[in-house]
N, C-alpha and C. Protein backbone atom coordinates (compact mmCIF):
# COMPACT_ATOMS: atom_id res chain seq x y z
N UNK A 1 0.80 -1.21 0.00
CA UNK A 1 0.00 0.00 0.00
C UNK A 1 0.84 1.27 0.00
N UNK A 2 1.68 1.36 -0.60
CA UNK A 2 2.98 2.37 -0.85
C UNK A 2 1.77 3.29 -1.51
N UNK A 3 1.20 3.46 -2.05
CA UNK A 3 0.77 4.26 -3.03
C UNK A 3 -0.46 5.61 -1.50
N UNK A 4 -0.94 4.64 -1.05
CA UNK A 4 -1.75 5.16 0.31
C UNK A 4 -1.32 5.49 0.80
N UNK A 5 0.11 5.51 1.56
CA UNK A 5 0.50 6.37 2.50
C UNK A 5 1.36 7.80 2.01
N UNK A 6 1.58 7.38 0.28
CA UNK A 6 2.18 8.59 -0.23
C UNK A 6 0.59 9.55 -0.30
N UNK A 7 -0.04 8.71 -0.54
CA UNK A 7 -1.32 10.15 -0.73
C UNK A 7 -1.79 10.57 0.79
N UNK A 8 -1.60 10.20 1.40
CA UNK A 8 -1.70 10.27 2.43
C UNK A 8 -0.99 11.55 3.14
N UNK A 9 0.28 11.42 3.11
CA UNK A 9 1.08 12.75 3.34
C UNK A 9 0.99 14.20 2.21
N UNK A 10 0.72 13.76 0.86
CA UNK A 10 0.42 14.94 0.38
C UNK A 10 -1.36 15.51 0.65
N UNK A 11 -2.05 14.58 1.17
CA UNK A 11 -3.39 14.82 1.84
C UNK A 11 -3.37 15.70 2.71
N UNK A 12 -2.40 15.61 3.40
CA UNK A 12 -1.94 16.17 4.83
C UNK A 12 -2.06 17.26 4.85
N UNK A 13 -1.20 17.60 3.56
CA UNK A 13 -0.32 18.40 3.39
C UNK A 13 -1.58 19.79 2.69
N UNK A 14 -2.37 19.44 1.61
CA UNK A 14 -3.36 19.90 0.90
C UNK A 14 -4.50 20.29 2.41
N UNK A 15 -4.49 19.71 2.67
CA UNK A 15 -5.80 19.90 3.97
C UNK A 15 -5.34 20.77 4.72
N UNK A 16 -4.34 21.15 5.17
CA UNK A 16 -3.38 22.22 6.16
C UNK A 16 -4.38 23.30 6.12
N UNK A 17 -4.89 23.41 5.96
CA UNK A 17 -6.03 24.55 6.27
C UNK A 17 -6.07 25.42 7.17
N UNK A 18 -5.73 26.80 6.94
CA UNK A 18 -5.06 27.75 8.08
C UNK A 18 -6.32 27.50 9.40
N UNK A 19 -6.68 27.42 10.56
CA UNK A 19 -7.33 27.37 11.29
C UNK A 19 -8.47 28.68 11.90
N UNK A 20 -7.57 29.50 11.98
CA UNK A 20 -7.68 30.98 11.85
C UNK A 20 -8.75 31.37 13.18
N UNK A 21 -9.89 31.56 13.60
CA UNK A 21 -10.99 31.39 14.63
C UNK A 21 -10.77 30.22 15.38
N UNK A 22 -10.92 29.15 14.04
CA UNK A 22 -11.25 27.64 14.95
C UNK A 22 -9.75 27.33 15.56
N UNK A 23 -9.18 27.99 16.00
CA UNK A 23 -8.11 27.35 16.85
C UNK A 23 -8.48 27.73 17.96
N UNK A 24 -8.75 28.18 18.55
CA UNK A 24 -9.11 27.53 20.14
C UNK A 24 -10.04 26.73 20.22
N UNK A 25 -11.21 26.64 19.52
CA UNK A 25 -11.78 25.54 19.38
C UNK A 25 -11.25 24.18 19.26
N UNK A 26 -10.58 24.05 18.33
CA UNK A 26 -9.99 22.93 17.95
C UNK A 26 -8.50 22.63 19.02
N UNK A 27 -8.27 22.95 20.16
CA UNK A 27 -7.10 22.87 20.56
C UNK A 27 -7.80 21.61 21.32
N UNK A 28 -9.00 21.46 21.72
CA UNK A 28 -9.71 20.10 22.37
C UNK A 28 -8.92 18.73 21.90
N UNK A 29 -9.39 19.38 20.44
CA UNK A 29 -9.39 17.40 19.71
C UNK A 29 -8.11 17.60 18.52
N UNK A 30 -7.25 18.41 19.11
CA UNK A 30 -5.81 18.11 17.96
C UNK A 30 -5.18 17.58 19.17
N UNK A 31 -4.86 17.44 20.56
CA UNK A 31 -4.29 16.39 21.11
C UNK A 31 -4.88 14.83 20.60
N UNK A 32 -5.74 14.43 20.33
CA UNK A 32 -6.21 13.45 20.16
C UNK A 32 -5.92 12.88 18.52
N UNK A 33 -5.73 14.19 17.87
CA UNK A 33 -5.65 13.58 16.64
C UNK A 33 -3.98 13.48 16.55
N UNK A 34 -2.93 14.09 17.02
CA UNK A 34 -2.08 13.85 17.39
C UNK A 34 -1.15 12.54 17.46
N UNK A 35 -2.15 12.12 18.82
CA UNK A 35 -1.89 10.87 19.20
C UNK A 35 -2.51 9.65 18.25
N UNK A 36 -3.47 10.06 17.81
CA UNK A 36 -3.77 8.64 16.61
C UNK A 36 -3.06 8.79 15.52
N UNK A 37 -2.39 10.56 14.96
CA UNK A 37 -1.05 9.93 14.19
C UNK A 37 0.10 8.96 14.83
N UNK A 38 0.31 9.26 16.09
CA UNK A 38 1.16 8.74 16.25
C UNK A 38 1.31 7.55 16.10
N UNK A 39 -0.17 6.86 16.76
CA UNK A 39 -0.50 5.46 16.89
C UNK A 39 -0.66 4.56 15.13
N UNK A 40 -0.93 5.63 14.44
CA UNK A 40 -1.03 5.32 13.04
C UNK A 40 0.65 5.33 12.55
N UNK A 41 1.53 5.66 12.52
CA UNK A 41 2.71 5.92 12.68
C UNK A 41 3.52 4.66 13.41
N UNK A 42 3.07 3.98 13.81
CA UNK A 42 3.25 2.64 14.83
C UNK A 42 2.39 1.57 13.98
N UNK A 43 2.01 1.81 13.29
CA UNK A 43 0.84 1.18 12.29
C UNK A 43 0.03 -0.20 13.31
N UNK A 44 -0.56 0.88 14.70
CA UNK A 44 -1.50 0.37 15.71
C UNK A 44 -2.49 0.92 15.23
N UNK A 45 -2.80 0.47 14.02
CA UNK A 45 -4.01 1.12 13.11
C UNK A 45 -5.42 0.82 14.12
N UNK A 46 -5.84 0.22 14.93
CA UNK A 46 -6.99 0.00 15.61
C UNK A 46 -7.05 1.08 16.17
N UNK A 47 -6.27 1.13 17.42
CA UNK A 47 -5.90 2.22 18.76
C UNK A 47 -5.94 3.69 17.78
N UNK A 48 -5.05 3.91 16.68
CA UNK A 48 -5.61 5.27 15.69
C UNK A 48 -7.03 5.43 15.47
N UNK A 49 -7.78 4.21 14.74
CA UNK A 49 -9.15 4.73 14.51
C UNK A 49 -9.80 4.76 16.05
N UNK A 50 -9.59 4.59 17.00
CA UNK A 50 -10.61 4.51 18.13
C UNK A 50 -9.79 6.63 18.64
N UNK A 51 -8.18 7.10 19.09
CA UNK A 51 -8.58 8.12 18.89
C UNK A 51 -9.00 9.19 17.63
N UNK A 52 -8.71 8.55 16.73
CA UNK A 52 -9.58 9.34 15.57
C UNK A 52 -10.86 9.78 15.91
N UNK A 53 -11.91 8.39 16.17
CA UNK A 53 -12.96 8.93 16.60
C UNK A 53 -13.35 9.50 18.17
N UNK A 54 -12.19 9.62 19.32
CA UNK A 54 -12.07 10.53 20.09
C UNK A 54 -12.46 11.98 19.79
N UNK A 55 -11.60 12.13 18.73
CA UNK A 55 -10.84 13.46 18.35
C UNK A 55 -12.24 14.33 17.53
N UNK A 56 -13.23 13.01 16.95
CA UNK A 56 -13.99 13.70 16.34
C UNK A 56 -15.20 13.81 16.85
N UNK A 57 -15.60 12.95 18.23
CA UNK A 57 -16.64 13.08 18.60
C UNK A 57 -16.11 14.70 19.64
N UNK A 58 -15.01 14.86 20.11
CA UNK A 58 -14.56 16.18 20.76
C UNK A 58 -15.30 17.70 19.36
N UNK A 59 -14.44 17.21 18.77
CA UNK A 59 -14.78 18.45 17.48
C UNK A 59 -16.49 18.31 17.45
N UNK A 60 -17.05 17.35 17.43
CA UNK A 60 -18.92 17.37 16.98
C UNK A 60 -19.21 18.20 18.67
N UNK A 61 -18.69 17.73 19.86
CA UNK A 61 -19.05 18.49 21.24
C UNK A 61 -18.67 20.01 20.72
N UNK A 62 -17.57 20.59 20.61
CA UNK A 62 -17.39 21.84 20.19
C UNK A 62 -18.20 22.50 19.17
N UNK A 63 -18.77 22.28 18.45
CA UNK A 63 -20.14 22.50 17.46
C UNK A 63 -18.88 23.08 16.38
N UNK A 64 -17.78 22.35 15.71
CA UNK A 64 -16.91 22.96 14.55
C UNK A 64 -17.00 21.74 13.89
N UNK A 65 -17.47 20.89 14.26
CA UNK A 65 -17.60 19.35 13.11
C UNK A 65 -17.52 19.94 11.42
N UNK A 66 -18.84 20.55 11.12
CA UNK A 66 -18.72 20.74 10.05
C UNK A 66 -17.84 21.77 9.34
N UNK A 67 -17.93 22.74 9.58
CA UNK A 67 -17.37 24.06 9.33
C UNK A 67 -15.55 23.81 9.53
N UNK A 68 -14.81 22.68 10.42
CA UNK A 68 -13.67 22.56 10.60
C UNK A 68 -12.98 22.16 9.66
N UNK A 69 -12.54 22.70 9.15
CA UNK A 69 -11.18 21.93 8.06
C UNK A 69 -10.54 20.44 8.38
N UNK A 70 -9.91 20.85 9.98
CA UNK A 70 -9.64 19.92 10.59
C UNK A 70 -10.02 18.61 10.67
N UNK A 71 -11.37 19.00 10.89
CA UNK A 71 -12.59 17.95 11.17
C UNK A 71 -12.70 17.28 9.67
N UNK A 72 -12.64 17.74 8.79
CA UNK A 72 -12.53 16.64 7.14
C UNK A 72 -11.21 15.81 7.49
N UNK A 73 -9.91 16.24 7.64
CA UNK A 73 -8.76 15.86 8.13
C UNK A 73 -8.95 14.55 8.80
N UNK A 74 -9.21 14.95 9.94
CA UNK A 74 -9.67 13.75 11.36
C UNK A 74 -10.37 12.70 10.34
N UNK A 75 -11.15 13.05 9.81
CA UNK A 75 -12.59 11.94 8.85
C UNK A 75 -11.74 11.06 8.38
N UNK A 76 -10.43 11.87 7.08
CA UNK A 76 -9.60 11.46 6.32
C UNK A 76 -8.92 10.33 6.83
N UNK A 77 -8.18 10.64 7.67
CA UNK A 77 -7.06 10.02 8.99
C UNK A 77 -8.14 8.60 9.58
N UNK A 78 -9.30 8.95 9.85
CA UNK A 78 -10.01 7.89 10.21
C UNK A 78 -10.29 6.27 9.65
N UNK A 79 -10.56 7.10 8.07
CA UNK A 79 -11.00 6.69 7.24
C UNK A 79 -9.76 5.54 6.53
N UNK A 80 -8.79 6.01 6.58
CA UNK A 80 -7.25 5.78 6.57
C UNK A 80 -6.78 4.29 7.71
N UNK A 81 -7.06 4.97 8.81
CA UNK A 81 -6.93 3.61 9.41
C UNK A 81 -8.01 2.51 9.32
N UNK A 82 -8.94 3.20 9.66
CA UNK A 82 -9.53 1.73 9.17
C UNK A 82 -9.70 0.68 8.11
N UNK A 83 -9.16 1.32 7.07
CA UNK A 83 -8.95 0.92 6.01
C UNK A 83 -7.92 -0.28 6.19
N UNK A 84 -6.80 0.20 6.49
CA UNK A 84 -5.47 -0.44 7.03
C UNK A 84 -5.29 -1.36 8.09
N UNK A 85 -6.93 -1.09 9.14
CA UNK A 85 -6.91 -2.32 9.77
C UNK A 85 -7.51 -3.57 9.33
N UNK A 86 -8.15 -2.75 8.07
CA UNK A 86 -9.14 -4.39 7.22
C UNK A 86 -10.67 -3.90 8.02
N UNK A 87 -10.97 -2.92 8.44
CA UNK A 87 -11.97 -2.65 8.39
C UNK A 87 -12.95 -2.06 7.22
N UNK A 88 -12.83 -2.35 5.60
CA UNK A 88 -13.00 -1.95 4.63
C UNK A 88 -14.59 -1.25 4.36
N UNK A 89 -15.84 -2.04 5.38
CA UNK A 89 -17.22 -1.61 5.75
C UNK A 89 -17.20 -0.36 6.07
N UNK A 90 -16.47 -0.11 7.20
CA UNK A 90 -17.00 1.26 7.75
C UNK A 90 -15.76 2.21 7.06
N UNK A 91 -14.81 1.54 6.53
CA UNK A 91 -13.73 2.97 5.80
C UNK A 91 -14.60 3.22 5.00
N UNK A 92 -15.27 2.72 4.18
CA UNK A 92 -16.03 2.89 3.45
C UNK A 92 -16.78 3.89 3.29
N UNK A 93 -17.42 3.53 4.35
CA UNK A 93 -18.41 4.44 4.89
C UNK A 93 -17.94 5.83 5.73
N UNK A 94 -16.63 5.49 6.35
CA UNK A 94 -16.02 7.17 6.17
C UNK A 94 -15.86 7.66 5.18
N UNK A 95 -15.36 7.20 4.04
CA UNK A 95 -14.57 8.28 2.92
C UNK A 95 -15.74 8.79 2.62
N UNK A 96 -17.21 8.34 2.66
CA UNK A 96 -18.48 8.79 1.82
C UNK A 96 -18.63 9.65 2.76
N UNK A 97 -18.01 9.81 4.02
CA UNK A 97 -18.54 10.66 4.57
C UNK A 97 -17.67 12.05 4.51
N UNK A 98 -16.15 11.51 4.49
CA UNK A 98 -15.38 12.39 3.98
C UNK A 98 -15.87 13.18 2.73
N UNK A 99 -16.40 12.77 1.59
CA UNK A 99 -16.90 13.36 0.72
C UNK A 99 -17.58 14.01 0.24
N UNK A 100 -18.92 14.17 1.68
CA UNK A 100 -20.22 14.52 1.63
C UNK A 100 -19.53 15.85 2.33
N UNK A 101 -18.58 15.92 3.31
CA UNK A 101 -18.04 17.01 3.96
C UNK A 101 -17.11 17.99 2.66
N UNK A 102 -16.75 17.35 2.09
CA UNK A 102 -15.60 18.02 1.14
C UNK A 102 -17.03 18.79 0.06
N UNK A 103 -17.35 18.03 0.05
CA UNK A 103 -19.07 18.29 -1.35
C UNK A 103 -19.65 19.74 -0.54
N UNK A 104 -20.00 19.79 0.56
CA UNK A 104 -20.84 20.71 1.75
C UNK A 104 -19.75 21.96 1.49
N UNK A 105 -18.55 21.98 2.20
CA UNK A 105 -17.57 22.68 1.81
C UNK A 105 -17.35 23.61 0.78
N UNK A 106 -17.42 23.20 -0.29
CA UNK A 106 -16.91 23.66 -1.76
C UNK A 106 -18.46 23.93 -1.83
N UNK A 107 -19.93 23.88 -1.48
CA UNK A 107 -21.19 24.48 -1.82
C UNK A 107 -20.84 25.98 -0.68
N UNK A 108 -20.35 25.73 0.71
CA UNK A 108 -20.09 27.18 1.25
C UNK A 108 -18.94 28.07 0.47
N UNK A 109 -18.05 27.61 -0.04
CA UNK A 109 -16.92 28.57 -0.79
C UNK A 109 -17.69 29.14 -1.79
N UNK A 110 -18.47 28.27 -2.58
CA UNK A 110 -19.28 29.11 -3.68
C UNK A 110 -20.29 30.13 -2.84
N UNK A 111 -20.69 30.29 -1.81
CA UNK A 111 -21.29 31.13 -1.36
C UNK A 111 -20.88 31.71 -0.34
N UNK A 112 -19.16 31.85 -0.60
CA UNK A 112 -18.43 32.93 0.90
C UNK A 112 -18.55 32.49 2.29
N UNK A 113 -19.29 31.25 2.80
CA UNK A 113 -20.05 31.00 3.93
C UNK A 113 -18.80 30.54 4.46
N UNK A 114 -17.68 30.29 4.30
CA UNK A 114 -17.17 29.08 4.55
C UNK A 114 -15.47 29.24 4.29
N UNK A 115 -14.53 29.23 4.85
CA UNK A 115 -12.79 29.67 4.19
C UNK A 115 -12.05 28.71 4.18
N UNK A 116 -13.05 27.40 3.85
CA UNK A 116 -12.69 25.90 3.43
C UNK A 116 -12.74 25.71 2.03
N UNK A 117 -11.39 25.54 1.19
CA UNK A 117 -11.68 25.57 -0.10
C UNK A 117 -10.41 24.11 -0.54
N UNK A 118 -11.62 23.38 -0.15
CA UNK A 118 -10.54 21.77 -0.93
C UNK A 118 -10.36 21.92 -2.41
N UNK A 119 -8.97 21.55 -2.26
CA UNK A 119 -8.63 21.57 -3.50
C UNK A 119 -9.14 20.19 -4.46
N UNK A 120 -8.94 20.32 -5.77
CA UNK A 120 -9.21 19.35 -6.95
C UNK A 120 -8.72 18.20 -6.57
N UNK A 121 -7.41 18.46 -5.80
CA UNK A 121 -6.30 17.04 -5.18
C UNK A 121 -6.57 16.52 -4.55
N UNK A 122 -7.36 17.50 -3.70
CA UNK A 122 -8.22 16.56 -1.81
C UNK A 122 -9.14 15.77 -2.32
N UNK A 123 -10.49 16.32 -3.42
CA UNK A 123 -11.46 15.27 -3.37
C UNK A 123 -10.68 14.23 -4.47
N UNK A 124 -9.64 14.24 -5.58
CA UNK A 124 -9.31 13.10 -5.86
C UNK A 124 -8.41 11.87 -4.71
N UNK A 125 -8.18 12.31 -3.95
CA UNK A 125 -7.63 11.56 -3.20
C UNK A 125 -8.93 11.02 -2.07
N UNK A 126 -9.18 11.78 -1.76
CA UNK A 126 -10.65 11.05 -1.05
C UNK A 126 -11.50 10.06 -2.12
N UNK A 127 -11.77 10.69 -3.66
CA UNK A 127 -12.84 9.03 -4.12
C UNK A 127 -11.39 7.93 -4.35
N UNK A 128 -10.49 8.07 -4.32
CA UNK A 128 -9.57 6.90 -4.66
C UNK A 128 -9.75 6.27 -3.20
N UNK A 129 -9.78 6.66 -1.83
CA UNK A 129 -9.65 6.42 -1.05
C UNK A 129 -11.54 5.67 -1.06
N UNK A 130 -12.14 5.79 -1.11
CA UNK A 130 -13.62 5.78 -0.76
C UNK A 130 -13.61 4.41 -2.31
N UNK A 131 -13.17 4.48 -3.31
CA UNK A 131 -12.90 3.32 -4.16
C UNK A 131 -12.21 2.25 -3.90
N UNK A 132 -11.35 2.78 -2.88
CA UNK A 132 -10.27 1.43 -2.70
C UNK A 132 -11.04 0.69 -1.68
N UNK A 133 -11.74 1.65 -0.68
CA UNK A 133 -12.51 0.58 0.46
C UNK A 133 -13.66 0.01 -0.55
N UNK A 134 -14.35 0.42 -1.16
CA UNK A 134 -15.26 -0.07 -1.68
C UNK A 134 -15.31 -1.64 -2.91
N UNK A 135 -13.62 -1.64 -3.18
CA UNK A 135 -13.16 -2.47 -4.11
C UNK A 135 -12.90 -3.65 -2.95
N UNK A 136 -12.25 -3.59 -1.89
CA UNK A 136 -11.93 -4.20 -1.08
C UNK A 136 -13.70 -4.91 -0.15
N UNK A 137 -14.43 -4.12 -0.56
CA UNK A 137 -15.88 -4.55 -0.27
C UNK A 137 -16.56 -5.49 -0.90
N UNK A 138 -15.71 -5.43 -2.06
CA UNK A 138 -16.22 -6.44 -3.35
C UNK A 138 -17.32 -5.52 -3.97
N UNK A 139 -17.39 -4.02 -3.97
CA UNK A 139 -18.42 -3.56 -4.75
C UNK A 139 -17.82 -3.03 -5.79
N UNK A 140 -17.45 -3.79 -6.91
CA UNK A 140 -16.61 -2.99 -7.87
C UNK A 140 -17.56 -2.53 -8.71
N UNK A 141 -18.41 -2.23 -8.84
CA UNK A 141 -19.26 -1.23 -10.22
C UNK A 141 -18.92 0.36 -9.45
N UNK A 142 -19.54 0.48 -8.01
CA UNK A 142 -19.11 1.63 -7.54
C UNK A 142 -17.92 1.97 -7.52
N UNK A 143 -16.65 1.16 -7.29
CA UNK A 143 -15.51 1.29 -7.20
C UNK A 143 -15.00 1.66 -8.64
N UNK A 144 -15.11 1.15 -9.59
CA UNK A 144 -14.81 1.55 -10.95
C UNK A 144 -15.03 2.51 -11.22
N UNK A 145 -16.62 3.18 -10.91
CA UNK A 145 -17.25 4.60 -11.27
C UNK A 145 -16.37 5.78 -10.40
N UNK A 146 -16.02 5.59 -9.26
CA UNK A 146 -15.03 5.84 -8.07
C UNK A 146 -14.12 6.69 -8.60
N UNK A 147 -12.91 5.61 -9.27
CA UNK A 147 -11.82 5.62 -10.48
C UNK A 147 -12.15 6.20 -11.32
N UNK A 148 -12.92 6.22 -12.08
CA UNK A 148 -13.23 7.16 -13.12
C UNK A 148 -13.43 8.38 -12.95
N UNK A 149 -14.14 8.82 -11.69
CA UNK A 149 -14.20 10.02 -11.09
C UNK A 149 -12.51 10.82 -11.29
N UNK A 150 -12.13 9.83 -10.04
CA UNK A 150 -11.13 10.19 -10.09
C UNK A 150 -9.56 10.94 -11.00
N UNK A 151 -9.78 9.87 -12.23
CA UNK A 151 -9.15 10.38 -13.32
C UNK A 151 -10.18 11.41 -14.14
N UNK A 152 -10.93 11.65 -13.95
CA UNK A 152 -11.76 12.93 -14.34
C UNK A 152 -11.29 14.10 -13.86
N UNK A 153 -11.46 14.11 -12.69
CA UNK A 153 -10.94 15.25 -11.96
C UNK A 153 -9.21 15.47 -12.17
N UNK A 154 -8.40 14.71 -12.11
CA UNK A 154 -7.19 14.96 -12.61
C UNK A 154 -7.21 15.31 -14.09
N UNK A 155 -7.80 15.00 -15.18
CA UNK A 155 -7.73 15.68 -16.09
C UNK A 155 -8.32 16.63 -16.79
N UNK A 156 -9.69 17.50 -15.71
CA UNK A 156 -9.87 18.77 -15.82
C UNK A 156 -9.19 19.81 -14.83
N UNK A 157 -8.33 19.57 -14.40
CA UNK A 157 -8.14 20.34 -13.74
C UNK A 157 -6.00 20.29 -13.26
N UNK A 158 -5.91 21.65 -13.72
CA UNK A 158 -4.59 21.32 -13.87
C UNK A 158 -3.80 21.26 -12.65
N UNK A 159 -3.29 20.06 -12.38
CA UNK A 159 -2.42 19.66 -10.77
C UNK A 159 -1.11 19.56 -11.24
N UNK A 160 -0.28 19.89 -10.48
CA UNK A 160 1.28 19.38 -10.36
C UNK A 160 1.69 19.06 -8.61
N UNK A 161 1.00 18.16 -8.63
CA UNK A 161 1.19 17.21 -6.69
C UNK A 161 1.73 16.35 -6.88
N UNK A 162 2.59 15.85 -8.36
CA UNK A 162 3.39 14.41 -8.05
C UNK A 162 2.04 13.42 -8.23
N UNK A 163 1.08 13.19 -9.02
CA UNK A 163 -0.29 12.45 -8.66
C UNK A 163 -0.20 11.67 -9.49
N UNK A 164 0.98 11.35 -10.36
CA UNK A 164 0.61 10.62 -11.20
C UNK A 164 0.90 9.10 -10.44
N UNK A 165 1.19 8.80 -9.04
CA UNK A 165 1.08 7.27 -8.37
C UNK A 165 -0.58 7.17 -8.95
N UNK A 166 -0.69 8.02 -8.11
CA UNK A 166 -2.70 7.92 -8.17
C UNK A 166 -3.49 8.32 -9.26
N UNK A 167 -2.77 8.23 -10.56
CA UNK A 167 -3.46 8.18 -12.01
C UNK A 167 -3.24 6.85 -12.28
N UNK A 168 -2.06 6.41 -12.40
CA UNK A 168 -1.80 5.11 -12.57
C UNK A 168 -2.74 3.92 -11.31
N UNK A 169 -2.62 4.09 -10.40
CA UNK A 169 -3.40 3.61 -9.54
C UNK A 169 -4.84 3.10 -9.78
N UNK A 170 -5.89 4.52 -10.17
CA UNK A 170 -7.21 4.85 -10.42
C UNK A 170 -7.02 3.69 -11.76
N UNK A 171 -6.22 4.17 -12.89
CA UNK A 171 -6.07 3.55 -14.21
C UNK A 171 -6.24 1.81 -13.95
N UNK A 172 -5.05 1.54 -13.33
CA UNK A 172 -5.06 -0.13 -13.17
C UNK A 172 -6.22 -0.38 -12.19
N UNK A 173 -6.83 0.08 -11.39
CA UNK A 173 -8.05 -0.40 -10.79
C UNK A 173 -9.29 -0.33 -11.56
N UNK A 174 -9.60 0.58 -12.50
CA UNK A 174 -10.78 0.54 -13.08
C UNK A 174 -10.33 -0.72 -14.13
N UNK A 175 -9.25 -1.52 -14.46
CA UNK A 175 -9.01 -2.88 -15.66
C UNK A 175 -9.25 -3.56 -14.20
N UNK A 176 -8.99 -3.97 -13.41
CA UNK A 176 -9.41 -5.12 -12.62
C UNK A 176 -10.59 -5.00 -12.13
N UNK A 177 -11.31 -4.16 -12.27
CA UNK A 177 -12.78 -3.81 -11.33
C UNK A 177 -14.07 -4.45 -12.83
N UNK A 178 -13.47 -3.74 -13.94
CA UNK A 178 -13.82 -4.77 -15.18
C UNK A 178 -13.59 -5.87 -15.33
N UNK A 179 -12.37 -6.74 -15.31
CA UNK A 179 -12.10 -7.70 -14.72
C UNK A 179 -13.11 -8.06 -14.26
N UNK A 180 -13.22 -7.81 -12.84
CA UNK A 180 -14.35 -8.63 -11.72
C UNK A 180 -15.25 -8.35 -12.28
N UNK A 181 -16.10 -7.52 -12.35
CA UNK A 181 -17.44 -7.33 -13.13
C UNK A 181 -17.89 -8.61 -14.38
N UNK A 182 -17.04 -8.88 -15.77
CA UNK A 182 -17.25 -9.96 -16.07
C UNK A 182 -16.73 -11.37 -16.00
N UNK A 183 -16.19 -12.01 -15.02
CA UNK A 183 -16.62 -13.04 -14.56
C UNK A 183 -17.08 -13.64 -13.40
């Protein structure tokens, strides 16, 4: 999974989202997310997703869940380990949730509401991420459509993030997701 943990750090890196207000808010649940890098970092991928979801049920108590940059981050990171622990059901079901947050997001930037502006890179790295659990689910029609997304968005939109792991990636998963599909 070389390819995941490189998107992973340029995820990181794209999400850095100046904090600006929400930092005292958020000073609650960045110890927590902290420590489930760390624990993710130890690749005690369980003990990460359990404070992941520390970190995020803290951020939903602080009422910045949605509106937090952070808080997509935490989702990401969540979504990430569980993936990695073979929990592929509910990563699953994070990245969709990661996505529905990134989707919400980019509807407040179009209307100023909001000084969360994911880039083209974040949501391709989130459906590759939300495809890979879903391939690993055995749902490859969604997973293929996933991939396709994915290389969509990389080729309207002009990136230079080093992405081509995760073109090639998206590419060879949508031939095996066909693959599975006919037989």
């Amino acid at each position: 999974m070389p390819v995941i943990l490189r998107l992973t750090v340029i995820l990181s890196v794209l999400v850095g989202f100046s904090l600006g207000e929400s930092s005292v808010r958020a000073q609650g649940y960045v110890q927590k997310m902290a420590e489930g890098d760390q624990a993710y970092s130890r690749e005690d991928y369980g003990k990460a997703a359990n404070l992941y979801r520390q970190a995020l049920q803290q951020s939903t108590n602080s009422g910045g869940y949605k509106n937090d940059p952070l808080a997509v981050s935490i989702v990401h990171k969540l979504g990430l380990a569980l993936y990695r622990s073979g929990n592929f059901s509910e990563a699953e079901s994070t990245f969709e949730r990661e996505r529905t947050l990134l989707e919400q997001a980019e509807q407040r930037e179009k209307t100023r509401l909001s000084p969360i502006k994911p880039a083209a890179a974040t949501k391709a790295y989130c459906l590759a991420h939300l495809a890979d659990a879903r391939f690993a689910n055995q749902h490859y029609s969604s997973a293929r459509e996933d991939y396709k997304k994915v290389l969509e968005i990389m080729h309207t939109t002009p990136m230079d993030y080093g992405l081509n792991a995760l073109s090639e990636h998206a590419k060879k998963q949508i031939e095996v997701c066909e693959q599975k599909l006919h037989h």
